[in-house]
Protein backbone atom coordinates (compact mmCIF):
# COMPACT_ATOMS: atom_id res chain seq x y z
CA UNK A 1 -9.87 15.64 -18.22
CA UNK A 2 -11.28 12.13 -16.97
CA UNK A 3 -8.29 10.83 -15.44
CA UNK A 4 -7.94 14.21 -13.82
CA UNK A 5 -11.92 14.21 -12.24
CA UNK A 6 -10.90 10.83 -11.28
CA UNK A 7 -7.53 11.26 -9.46
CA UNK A 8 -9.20 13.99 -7.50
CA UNK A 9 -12.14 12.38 -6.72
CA UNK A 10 -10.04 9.32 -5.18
CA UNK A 11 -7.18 11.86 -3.66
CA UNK A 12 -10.14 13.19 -1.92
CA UNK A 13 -11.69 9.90 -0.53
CA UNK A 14 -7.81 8.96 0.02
CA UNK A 15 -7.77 8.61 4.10
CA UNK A 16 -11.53 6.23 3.22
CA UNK A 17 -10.10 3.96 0.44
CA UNK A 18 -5.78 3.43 0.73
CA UNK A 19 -6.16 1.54 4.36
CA UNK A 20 -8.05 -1.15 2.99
CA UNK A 21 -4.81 -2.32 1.30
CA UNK A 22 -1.26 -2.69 2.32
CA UNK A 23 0.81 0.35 2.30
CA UNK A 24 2.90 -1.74 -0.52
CA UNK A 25 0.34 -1.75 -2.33
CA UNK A 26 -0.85 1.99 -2.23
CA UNK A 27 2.98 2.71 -3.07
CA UNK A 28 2.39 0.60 -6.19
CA UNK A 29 -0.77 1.83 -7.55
CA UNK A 30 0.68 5.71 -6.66
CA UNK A 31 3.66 5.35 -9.33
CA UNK A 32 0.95 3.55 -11.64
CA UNK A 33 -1.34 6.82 -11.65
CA UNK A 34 1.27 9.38 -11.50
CA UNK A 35 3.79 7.33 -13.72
CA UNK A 36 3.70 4.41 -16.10
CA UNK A 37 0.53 3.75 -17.46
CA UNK A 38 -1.24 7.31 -16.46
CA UNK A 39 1.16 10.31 -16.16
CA UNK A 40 -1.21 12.13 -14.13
CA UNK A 41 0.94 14.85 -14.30
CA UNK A 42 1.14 14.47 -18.36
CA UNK A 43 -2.71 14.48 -18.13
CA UNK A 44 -2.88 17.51 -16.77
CA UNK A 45 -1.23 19.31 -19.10
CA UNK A 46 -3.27 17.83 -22.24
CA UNK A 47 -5.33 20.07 -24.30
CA UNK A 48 -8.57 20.52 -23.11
CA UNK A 49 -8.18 19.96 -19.20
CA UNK A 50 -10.04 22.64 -17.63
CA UNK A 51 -7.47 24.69 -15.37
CA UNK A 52 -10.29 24.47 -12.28
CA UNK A 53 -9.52 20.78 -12.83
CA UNK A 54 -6.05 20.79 -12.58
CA UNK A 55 -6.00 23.67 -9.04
CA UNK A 56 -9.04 20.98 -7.72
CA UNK A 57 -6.36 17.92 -8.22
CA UNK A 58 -3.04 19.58 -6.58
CA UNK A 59 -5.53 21.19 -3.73
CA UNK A 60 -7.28 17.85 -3.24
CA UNK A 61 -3.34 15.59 -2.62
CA UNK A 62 -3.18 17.57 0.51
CA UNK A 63 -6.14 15.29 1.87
CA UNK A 64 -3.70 12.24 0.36
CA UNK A 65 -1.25 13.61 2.70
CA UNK A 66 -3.54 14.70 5.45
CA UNK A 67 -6.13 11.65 5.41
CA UNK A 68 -3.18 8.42 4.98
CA UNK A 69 0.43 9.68 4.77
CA UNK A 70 0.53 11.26 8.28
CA UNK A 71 -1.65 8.52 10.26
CA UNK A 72 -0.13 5.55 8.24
CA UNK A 73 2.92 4.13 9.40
CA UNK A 74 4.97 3.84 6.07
CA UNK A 75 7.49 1.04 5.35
CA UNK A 76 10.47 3.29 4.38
CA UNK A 77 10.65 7.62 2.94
CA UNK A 78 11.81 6.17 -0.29
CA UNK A 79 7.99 5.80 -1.24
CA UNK A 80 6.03 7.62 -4.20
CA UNK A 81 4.89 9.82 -1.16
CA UNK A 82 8.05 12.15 -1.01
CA UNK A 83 8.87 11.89 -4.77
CA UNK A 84 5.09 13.02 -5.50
CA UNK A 85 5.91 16.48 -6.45
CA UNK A 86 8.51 15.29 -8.99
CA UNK A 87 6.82 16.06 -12.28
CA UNK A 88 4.57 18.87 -11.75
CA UNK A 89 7.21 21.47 -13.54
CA UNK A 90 5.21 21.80 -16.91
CA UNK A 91 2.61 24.39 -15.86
CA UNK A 92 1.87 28.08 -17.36
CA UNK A 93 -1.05 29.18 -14.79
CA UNK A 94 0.20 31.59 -12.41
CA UNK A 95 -2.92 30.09 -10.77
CA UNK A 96 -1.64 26.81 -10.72
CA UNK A 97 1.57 27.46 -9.74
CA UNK A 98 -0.58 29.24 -6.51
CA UNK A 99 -2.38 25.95 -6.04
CA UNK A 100 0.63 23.94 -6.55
CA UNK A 101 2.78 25.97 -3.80
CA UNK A 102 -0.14 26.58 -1.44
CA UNK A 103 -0.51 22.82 -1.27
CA UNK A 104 3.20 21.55 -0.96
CA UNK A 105 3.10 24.70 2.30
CA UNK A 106 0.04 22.76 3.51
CA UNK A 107 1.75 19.79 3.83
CA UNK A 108 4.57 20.83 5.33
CA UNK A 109 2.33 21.96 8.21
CA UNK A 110 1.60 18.66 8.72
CA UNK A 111 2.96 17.02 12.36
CA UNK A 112 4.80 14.02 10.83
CA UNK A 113 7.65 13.27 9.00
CA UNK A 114 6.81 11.83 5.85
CA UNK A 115 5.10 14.58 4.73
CA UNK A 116 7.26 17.12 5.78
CA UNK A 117 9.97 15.21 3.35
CA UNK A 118 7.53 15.29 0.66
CA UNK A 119 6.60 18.81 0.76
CA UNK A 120 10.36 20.07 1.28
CA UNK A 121 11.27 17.68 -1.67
CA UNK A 122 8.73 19.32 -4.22
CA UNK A 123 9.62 22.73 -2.40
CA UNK A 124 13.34 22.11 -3.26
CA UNK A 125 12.31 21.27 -6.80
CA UNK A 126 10.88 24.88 -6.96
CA UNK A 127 14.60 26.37 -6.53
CA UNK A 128 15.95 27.35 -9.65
CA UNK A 129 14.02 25.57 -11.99
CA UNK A 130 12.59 28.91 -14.22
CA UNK A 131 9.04 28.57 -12.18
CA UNK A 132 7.12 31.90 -11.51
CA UNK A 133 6.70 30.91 -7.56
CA UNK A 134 9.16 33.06 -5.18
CA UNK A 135 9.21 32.83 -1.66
CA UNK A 136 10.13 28.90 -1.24
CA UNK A 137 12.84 30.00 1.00
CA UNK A 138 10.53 32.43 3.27
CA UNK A 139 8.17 29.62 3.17
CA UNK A 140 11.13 26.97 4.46
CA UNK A 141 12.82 29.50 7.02
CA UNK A 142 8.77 30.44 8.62
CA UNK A 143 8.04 26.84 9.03
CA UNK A 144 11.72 25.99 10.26
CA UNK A 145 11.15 28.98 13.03
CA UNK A 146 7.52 28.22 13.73
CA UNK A 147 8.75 24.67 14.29
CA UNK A 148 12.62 25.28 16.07
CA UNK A 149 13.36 22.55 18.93
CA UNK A 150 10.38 20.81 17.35
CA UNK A 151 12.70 19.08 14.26
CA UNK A 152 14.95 15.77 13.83
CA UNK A 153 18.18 17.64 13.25
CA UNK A 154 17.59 14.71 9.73
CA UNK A 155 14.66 16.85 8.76
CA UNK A 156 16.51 20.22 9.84
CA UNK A 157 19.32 19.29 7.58
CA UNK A 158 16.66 18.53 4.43
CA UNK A 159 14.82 21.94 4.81
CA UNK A 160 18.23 23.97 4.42
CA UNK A 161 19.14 21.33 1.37
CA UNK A 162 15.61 22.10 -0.11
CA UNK A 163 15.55 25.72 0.57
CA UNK A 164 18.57 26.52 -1.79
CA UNK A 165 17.20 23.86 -4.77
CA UNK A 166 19.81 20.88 -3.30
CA UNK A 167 17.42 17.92 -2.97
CA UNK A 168 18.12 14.69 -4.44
């Protein structure tokens, strides 16, 4: 449960701490915590982790997101950013699935690029992967409308990938 207080304590400080280093180096210590050494996502899955903990965690990456991925001019998409949803498929909660959708919608809203990406990537992941969250597709197709004329015909072509479960 530490590692879980602690990820959401710094996901929430994000936008204050990440620009004091280079956005290499944010990348870096991103696949660190939610890979090799830490599995963040592993952690939050462990007996004894308090499901408040986990919803505070996923709720509190939208301010990762919010606070440095969309005012933080990123070297390439290929960064931990747009794979961050990757892992989070182990969850029973119908509450954290809520938390876990709500969020990835929330950054989708989001006016830049990167992470749009992101959110459509962990959205896609959603697709046919035995999860108890429907309405990716609504979700896709209401931001897609909200948003026509608005899109790269790039991110256009993602959203319709992700809607149907085809992301990479």
């Amino acid at each position: 449960e530490a590692l879980v207080r602690l990820a959401t304590e710094l996901f929430l400080r994000f936008g204050e701490v990440a620009p004091k280093f280079s956005p290499e180096q944010v990348n870096q210590a991103m696949w660190t915590l939610l890979g090799h050494p830490y599995w963040l996502y592993e952690a939050m899955t462990e007996d004894g982790v308090r499901e408040e903990s986990v919803i505070d965690c996923l709720e509190a990456a939208y301010r990762v997101f919010a606070d440095y991925v969309s005012l933080t001019k990123l070297p390439d998409f290929s960064s931990k950013f747009n794979m961050w949803w990757d892992e989070f498929w182990k969850f029973e909660s119908p509450k954290v699935w809520a938390a876990l959708f709500g969020t990835m919608v929330r950054v989708l809203e989001l006016p830049e690029e990167e992470s749009r990406y992101a959110a459509l990537h962990g959205l896609g992941h959603l697709v046919g992967r035995n999860t108890p969250v429907e309405g990716v597709a609504a979700a896709i197709d209401s931001f897609l409308s909200r948003h026509e004329g608005e899109l790269s015909d790039k991110l256009v072509g993602y959203a319709r990938y992700a809607r149907v479960g085809e992301i990479l």
